[in-house]
Protein backbone atom coordinates (compact mmCIF):
# COMPACT_ATOMS: atom_id res chain seq x y z
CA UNK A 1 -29.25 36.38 -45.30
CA UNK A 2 -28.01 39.38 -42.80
CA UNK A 3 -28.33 39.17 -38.60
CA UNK A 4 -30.78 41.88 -39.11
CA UNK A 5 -32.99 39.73 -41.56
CA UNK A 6 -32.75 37.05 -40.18
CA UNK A 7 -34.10 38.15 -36.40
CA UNK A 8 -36.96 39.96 -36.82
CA UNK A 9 -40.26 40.65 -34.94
CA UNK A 10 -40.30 39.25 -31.26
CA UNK A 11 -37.14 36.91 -31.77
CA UNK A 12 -35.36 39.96 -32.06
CA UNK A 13 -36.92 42.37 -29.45
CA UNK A 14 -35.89 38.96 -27.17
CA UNK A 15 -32.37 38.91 -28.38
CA UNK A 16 -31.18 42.04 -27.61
CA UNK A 17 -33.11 42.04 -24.24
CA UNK A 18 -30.63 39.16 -23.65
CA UNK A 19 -27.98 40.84 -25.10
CA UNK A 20 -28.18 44.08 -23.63
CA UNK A 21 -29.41 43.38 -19.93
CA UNK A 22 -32.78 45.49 -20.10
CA UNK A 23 -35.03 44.08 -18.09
CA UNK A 24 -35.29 44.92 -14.50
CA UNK A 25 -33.34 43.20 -11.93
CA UNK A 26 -35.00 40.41 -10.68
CA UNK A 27 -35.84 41.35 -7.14
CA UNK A 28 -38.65 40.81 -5.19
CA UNK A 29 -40.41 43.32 -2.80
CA UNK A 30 -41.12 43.09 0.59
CA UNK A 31 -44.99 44.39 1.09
CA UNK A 32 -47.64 42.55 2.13
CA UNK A 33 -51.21 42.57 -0.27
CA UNK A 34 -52.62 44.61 3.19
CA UNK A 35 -49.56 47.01 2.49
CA UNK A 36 -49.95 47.23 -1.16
CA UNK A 37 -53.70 48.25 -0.70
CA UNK A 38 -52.58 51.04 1.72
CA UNK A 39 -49.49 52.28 -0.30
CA UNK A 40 -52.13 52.50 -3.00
CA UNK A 41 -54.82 54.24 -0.96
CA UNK A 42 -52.47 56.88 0.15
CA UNK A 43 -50.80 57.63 -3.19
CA UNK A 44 -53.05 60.32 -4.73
CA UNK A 45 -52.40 62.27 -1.11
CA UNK A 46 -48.58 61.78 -1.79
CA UNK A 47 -48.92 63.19 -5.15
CA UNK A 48 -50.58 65.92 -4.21
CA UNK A 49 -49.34 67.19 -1.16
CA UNK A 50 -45.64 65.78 -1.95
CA UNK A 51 -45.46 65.97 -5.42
CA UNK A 52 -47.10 69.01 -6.51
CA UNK A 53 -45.34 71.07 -4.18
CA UNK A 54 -41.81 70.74 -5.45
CA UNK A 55 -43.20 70.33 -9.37
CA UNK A 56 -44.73 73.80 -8.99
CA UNK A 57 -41.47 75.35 -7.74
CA UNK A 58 -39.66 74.28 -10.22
CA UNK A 59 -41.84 75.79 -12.91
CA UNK A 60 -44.44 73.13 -14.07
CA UNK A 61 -47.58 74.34 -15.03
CA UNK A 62 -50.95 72.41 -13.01
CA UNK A 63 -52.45 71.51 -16.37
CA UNK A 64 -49.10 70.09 -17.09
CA UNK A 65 -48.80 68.09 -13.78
CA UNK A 66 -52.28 66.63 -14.55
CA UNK A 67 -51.69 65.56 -17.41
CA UNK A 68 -48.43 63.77 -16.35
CA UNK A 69 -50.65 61.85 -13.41
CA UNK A 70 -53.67 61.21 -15.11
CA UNK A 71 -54.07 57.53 -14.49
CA UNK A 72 -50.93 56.79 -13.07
CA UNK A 73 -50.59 54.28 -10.31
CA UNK A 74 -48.18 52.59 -8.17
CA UNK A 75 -46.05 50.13 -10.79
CA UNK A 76 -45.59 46.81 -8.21
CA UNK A 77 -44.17 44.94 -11.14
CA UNK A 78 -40.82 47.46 -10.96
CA UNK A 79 -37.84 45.96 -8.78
CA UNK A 80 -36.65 47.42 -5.11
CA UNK A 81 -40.08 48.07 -3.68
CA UNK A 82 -40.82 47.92 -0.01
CA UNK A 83 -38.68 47.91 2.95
CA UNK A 84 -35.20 46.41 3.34
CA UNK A 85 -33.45 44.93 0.16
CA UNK A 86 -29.75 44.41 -0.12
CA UNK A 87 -26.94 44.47 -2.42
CA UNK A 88 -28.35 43.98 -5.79
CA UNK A 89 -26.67 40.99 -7.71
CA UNK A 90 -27.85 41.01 -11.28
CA UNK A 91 -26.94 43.86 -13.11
CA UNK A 92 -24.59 43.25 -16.30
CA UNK A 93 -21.93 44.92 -15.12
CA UNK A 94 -21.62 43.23 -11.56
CA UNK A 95 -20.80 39.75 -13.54
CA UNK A 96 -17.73 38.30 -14.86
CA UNK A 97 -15.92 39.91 -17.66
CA UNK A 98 -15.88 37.00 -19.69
CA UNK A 99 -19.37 37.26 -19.76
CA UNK A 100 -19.89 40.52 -20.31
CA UNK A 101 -17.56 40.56 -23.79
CA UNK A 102 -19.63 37.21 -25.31
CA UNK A 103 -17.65 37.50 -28.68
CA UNK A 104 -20.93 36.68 -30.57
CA UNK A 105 -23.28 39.87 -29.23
CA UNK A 106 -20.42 42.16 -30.03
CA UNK A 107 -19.89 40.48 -33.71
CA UNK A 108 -23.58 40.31 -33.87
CA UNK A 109 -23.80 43.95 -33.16
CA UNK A 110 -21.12 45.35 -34.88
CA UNK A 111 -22.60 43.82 -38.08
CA UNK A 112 -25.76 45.70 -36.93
CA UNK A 113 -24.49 49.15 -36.71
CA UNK A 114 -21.54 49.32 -39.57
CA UNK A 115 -24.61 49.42 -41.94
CA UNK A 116 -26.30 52.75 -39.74
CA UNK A 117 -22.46 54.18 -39.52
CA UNK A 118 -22.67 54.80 -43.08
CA UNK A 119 -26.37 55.41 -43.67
CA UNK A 120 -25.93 57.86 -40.77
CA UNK A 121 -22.54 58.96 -42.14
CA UNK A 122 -23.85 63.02 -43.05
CA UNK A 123 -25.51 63.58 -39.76
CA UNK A 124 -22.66 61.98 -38.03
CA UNK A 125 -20.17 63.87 -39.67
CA UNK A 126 -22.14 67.10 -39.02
CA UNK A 127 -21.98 65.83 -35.20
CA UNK A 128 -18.16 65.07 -35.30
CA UNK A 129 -17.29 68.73 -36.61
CA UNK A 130 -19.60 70.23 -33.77
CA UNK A 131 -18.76 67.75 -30.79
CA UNK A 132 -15.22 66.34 -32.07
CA UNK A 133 -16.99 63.05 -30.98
CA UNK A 134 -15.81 60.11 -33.44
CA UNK A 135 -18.77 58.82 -35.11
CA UNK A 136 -17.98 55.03 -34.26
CA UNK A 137 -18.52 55.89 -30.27
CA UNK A 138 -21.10 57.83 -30.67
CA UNK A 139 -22.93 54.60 -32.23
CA UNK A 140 -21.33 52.51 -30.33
CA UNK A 141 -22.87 53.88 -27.21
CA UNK A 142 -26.63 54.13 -29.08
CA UNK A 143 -25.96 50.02 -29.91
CA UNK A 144 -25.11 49.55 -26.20
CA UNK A 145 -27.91 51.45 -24.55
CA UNK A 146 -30.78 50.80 -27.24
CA UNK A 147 -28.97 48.25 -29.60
CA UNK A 148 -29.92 51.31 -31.94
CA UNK A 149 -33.58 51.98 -31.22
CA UNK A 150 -34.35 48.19 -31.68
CA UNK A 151 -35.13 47.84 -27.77
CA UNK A 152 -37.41 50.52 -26.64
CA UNK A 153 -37.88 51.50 -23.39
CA UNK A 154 -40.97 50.14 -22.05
CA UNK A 155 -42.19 52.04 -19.10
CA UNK A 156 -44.13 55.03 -18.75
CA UNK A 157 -41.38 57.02 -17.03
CA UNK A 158 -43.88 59.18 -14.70
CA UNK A 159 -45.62 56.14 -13.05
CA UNK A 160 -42.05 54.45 -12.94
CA UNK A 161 -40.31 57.47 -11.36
CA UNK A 162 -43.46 58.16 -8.87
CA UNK A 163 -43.41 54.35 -7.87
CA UNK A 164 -39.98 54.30 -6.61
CA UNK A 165 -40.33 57.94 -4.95
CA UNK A 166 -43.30 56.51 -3.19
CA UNK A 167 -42.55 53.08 -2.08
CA UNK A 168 -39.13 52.25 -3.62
CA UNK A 169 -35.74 51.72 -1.57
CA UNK A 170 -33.74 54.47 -2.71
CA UNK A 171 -36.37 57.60 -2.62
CA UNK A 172 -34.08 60.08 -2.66
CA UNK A 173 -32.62 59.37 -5.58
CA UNK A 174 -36.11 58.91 -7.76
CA UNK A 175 -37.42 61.94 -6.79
CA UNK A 176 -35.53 64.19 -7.96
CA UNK A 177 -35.68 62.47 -11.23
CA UNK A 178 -39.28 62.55 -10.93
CA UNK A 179 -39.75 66.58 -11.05
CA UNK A 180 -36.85 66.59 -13.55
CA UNK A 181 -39.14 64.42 -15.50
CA UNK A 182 -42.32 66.37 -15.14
CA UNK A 183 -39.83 69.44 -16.36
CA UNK A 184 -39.24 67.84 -19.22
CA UNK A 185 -42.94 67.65 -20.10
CA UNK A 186 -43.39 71.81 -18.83
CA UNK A 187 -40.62 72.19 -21.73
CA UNK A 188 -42.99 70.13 -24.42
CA UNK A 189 -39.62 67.89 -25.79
CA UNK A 190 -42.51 64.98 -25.49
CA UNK A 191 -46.05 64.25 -24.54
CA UNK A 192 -46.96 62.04 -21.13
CA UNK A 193 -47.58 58.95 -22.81
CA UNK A 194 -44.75 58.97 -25.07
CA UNK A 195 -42.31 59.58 -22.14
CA UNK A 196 -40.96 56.14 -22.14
CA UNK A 197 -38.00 54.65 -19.99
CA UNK A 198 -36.88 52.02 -18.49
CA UNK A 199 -38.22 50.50 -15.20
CA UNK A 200 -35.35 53.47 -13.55
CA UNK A 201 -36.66 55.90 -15.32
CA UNK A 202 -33.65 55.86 -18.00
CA UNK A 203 -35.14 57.54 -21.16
CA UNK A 204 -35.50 56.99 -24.80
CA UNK A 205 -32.58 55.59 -26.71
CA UNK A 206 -29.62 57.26 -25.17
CA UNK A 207 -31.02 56.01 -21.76
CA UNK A 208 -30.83 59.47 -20.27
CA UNK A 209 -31.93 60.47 -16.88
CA UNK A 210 -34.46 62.93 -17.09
CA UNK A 211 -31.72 64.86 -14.95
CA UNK A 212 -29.04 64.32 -17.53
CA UNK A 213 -31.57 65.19 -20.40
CA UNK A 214 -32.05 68.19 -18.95
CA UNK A 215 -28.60 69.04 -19.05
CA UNK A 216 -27.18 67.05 -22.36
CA UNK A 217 -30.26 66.51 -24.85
CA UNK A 218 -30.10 68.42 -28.11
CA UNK A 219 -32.23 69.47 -31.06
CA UNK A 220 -30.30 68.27 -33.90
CA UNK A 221 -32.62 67.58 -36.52
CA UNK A 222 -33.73 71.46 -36.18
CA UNK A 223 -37.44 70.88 -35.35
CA UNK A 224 -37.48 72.49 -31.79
CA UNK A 225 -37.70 69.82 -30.04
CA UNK A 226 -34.97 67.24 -28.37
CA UNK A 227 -36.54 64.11 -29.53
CA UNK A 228 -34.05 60.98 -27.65
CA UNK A 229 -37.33 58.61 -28.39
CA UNK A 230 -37.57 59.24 -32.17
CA UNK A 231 -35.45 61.65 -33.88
CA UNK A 232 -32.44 59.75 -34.59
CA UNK A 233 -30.23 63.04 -35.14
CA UNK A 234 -31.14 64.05 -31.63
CA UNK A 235 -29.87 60.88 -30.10
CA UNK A 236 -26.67 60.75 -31.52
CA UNK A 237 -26.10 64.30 -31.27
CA UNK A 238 -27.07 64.12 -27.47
CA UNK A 239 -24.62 61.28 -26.65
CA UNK A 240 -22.14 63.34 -28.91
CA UNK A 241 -22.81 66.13 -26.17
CA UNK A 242 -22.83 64.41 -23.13
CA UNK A 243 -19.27 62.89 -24.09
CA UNK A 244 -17.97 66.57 -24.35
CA UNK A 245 -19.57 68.06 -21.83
CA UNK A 246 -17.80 65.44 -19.65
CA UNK A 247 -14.50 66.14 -20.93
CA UNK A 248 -14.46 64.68 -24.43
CA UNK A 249 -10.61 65.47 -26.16
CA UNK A 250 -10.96 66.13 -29.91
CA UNK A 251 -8.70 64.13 -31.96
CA UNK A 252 -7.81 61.59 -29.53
CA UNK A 253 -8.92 57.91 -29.26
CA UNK A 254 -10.20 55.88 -26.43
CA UNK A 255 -6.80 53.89 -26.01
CA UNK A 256 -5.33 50.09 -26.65
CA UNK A 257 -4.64 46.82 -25.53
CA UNK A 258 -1.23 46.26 -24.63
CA UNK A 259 0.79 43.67 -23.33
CA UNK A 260 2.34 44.70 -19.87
CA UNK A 261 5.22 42.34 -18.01
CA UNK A 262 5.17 40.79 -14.96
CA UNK A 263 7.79 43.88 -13.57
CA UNK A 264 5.10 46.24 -14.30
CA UNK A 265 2.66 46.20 -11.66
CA UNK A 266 -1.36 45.79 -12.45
CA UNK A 267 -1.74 48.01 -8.74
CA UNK A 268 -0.56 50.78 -11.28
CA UNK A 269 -3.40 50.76 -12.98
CA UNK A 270 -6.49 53.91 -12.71
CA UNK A 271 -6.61 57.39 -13.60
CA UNK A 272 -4.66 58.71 -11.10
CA UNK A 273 -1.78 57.24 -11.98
CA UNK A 274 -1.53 58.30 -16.01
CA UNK A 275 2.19 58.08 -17.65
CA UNK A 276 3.28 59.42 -20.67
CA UNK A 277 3.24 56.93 -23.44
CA UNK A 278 6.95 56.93 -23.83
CA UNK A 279 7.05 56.13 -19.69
CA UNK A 280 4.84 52.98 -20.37
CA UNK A 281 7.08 51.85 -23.02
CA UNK A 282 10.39 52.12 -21.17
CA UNK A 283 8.43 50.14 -18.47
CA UNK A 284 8.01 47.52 -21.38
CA UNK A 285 4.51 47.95 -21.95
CA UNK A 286 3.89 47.17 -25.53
CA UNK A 287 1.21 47.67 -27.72
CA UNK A 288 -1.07 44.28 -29.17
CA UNK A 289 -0.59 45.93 -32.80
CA UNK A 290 0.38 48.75 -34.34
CA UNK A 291 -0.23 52.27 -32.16
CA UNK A 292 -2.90 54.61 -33.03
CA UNK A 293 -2.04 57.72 -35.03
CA UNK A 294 -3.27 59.72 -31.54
CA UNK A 295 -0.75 58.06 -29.34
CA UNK A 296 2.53 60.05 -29.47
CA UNK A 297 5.42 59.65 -27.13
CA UNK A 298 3.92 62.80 -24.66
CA UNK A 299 0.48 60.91 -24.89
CA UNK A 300 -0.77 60.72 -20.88
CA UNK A 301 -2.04 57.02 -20.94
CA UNK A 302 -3.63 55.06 -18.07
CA UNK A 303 -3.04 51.57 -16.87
CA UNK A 304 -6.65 49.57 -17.56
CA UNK A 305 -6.61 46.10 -16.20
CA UNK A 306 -10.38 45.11 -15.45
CA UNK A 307 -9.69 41.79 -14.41
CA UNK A 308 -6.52 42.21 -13.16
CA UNK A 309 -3.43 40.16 -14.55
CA UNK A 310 -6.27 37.40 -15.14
CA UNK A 311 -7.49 39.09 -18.40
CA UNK A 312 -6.13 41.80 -21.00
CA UNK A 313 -4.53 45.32 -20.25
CA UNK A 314 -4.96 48.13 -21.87
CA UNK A 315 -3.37 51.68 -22.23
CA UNK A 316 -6.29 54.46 -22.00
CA UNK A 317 -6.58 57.82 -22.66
CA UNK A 318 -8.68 60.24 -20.45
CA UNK A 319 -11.41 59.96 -22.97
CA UNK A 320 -12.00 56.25 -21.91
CA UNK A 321 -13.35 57.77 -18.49
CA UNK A 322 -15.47 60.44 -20.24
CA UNK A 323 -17.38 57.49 -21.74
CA UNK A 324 -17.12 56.09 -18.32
CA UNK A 325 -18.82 59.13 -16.93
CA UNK A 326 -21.98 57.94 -18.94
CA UNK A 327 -22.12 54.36 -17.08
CA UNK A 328 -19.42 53.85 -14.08
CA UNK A 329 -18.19 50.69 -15.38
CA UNK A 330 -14.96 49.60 -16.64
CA UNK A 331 -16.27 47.30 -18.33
CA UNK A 332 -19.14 49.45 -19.78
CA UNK A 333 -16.71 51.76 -21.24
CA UNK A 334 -14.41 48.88 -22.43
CA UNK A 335 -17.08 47.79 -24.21
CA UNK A 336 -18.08 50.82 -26.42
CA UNK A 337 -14.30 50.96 -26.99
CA UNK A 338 -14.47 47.58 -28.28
CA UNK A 339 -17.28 47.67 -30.07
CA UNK A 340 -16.03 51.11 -31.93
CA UNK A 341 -13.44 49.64 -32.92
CA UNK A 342 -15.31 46.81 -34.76
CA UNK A 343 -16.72 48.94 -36.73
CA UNK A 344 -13.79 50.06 -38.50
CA UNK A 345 -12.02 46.76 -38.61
CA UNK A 346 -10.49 45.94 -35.40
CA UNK A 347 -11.27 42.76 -34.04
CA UNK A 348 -11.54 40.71 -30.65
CA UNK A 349 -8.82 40.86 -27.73
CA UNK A 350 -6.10 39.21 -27.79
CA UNK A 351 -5.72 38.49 -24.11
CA UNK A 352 -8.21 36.04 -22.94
CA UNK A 353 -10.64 35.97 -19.88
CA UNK A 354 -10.66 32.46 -19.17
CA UNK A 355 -8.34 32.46 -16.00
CA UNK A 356 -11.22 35.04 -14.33
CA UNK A 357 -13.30 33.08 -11.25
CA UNK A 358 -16.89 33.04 -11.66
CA UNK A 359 -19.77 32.52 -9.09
CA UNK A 360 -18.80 35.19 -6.63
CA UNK A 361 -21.77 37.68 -5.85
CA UNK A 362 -21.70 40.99 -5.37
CA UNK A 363 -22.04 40.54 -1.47
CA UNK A 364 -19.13 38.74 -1.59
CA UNK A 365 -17.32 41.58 -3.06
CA UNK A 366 -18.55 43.92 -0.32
CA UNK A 367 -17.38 41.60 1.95
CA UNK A 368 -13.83 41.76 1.02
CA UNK A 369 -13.96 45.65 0.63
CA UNK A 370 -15.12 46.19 4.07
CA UNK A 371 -12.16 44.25 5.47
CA UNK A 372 -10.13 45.96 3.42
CA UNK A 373 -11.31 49.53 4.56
CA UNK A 374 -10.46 48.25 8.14
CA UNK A 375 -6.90 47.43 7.13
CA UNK A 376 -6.50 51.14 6.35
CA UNK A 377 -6.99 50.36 2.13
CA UNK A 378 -8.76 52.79 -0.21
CA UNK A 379 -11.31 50.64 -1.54
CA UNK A 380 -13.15 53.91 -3.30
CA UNK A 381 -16.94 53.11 -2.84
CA UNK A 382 -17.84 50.34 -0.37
CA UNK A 383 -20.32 49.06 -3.22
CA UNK A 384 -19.60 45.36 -4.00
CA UNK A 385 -17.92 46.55 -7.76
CA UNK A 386 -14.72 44.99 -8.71
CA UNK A 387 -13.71 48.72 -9.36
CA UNK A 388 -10.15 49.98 -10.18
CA UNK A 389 -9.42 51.60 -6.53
CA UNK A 390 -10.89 47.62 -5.62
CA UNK A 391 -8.48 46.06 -7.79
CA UNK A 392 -5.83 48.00 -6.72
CA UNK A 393 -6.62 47.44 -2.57
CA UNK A 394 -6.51 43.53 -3.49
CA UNK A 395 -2.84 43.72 -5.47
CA UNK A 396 -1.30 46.06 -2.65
CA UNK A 397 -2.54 43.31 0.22
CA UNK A 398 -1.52 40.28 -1.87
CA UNK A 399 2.16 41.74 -2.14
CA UNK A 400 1.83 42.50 1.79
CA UNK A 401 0.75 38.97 2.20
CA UNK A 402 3.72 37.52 -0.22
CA UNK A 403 1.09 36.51 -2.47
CA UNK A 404 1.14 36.63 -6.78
CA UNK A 405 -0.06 40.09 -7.15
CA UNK A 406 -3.40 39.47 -9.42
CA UNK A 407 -5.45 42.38 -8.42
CA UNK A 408 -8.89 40.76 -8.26
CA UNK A 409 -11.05 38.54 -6.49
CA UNK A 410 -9.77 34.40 -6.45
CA UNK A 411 -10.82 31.87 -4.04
CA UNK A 412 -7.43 32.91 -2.11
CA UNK A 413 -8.25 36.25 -1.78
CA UNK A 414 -11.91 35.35 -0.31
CA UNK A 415 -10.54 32.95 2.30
CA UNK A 416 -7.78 35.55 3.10
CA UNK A 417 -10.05 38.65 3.57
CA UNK A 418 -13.22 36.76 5.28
């Protein structure tokens, strides 16, 4: 019996929402029932004198804007409502590496998408020779964001977009997004009610925001229309085209893992701070198997060591950060490296996560950074992400403080930086 057989129905819609982190953070919201009933009374006003203002001068027809609002209301179910709110904690990418690479979802959905690679393999191809996208990260990034098509979004993207213009924390943001959204419906690429996303207002399978569809959604099936919700062609030609818009390098892989000695620093890591391959090699870095046919001697590579020395390293290529560039995570874009690489027979890491601490919160991380910042570090943004300019601050202050340079969070770094 195959995974796909043998999950079906709701066990399987279930799965991959565990799998793939798509529900909404769980966060409550601050208002009162007396401040829910006013929010709600006031809404239609906002619409219309808020709203319709900034839809019309960007081009959307009334009819169309009527259409998009007809029976929308606020959405209290959707996460960072009200006043307030923090650092979010619960996103997939805030949490522990190990975690995040569970060697059963990616086996479980590699077997899922070797089967599309090749019943895809004509439209793919036809994408590769336009995009110079490799077909395996173009579905490797549909499995992450969709786990391809098998988790739809479930939102109806105008009442989620409007909800956290209205009342949401981060209005500024959302709005925008809204009258990008209501664009999208001016252009006729989809109809109101079919406009789904997620509680954000990411869209369709590629998880675009309407923003980004605006600028990186194709017609590739040829029928007028850039369909990210049902044309399958579209999707993976649209991630295809996002990817190269961003910088995408025909011919070249995503990059390696690698074993790198103690002598060779892990604050040398980032993509400031490329080498040629031959540069990493002198340094002793060493590849876990044999090197890619892309990787020649003149090759800039990039130190990649998400958890520091307490998990793998990696040599990547700039394309690694143009598939960062469609989720800012390390780990993200790890991930659809990983998973890529499945496809076509490459299998699990051979460095190990285990040494990584777990239970830290994102606060905590914040913490640290801010204290860092004082010190005169570059941190990159204060945001509570382990990120690489993070991981860097920690391994330059551990070597100030005579400390094993790890480059990422420990109990001993906590207690130092508190």
């Amino acid at each position: 019996m195959t995974f796909a057989i043998a999950f079906c129905g709701a066990a399987l819609r279930l799965f991959f929402a565990a799998v793939f982190y798509l529900a909404a953070p769980s966060e409550s919201h601050a208002l009162t029932a007396a401040e829910r009933a006013k929010a709600e009374a006031a809404f239609p006003g906002w619409v219309e004198r808020q709203v319709w203002p900034a839809a019309k001068k960007a081009g959307v027809a009334r009819a169309t804007f009527d259409a998009a609002f007809a029976g929308v209301r606020i959405d209290w179910s959707l996460p960072e409502l009200g006043p307030g709110g923090g650092v979010p904690e619960g996103q997939a990418e805030f949490q522990s590496p190990a975690a995040y690479f569970n060697e059963k979802r990616l086996a479980d959905l590699a077997a899922l998408g070797r089967p599309l690679l090749r019943q895809w393999s004509k439209t793919l191809a036809g994408i590769e020779k336009r995009y110079g996208v490799p077909a395996e990260i173009v579905v490797a990034i549909w499995g992450r964001e969709s786990a391809y098509g098998r988790v739809a979004p479930g939102k109806l993207a105008i009442a989620a977009l409007a909800t956290e213009s209205y009342v949401g924390r981060r209005k500024e943001t959302f709005f925008p997004e809204l009258i990008a959204a209501l664009k999208i419906l001016q252009r006729g690429d989809v109809q109101p009610r079919q406009m789904l996303s997620s509680w954000a207002g990411a869209l369709g399978e590629t998880q675009f925001l309407p923003s980004k569809f605006l600028q990186f959604a194709v017609d590739f099936d040829g029928d007028g229309r850039a369909d990210i919700w049902n044309s399958t062609p579209d999707v993976l030609a649209s991630i295809a085209h996002y990817l190269v818009q961003h910088g995408w390098t025909r011919g070249q892989g995503w990059g390696f893992e690698v074993k790198a000695p103690s002598a060779v620093a892990c604050s040398l890591e980032g993509p400031e701070q490329g080498k040629p391959l031959s540069a990493w090699q002198k340094m002793g870095v060493a590849p876990l198997g044999s090197l890619p046919r892309y990787a020649r001697a003149d090759t800039k590579f990039h130190l990649l060591m998400p958890a520091g020395r307490l998990g793998p390293a990696f040599l990547v290529t700039s394309n690694f950060y143009d598939i960062k560039d469609y989720n800012n995570s390390d780990l993200y874009a790890l991930f659809i490296g990983q998973l890529a690489d499945r496809y076509i027979g490459g299998g699990a890491f051979a460095g190990g996560w285990s040494k990584v601490a777990t239970g830290f919160k994102r606060s905590d991380v914040l913490a640290i950074q801010k204290r860092l910042v004082a010190m005169g570090h570059d941190v990159g943004k204060v945001d509570g992400l382990v990120g690489y300019k993070t991981r860097i601050a920690i391994g330059l202050w551990q070597r100030k403080q005579g400390m094993a340079e790890t480059c990422y969070p420990d109990a001993a770094v906590f207690a130092g930086l508190r």
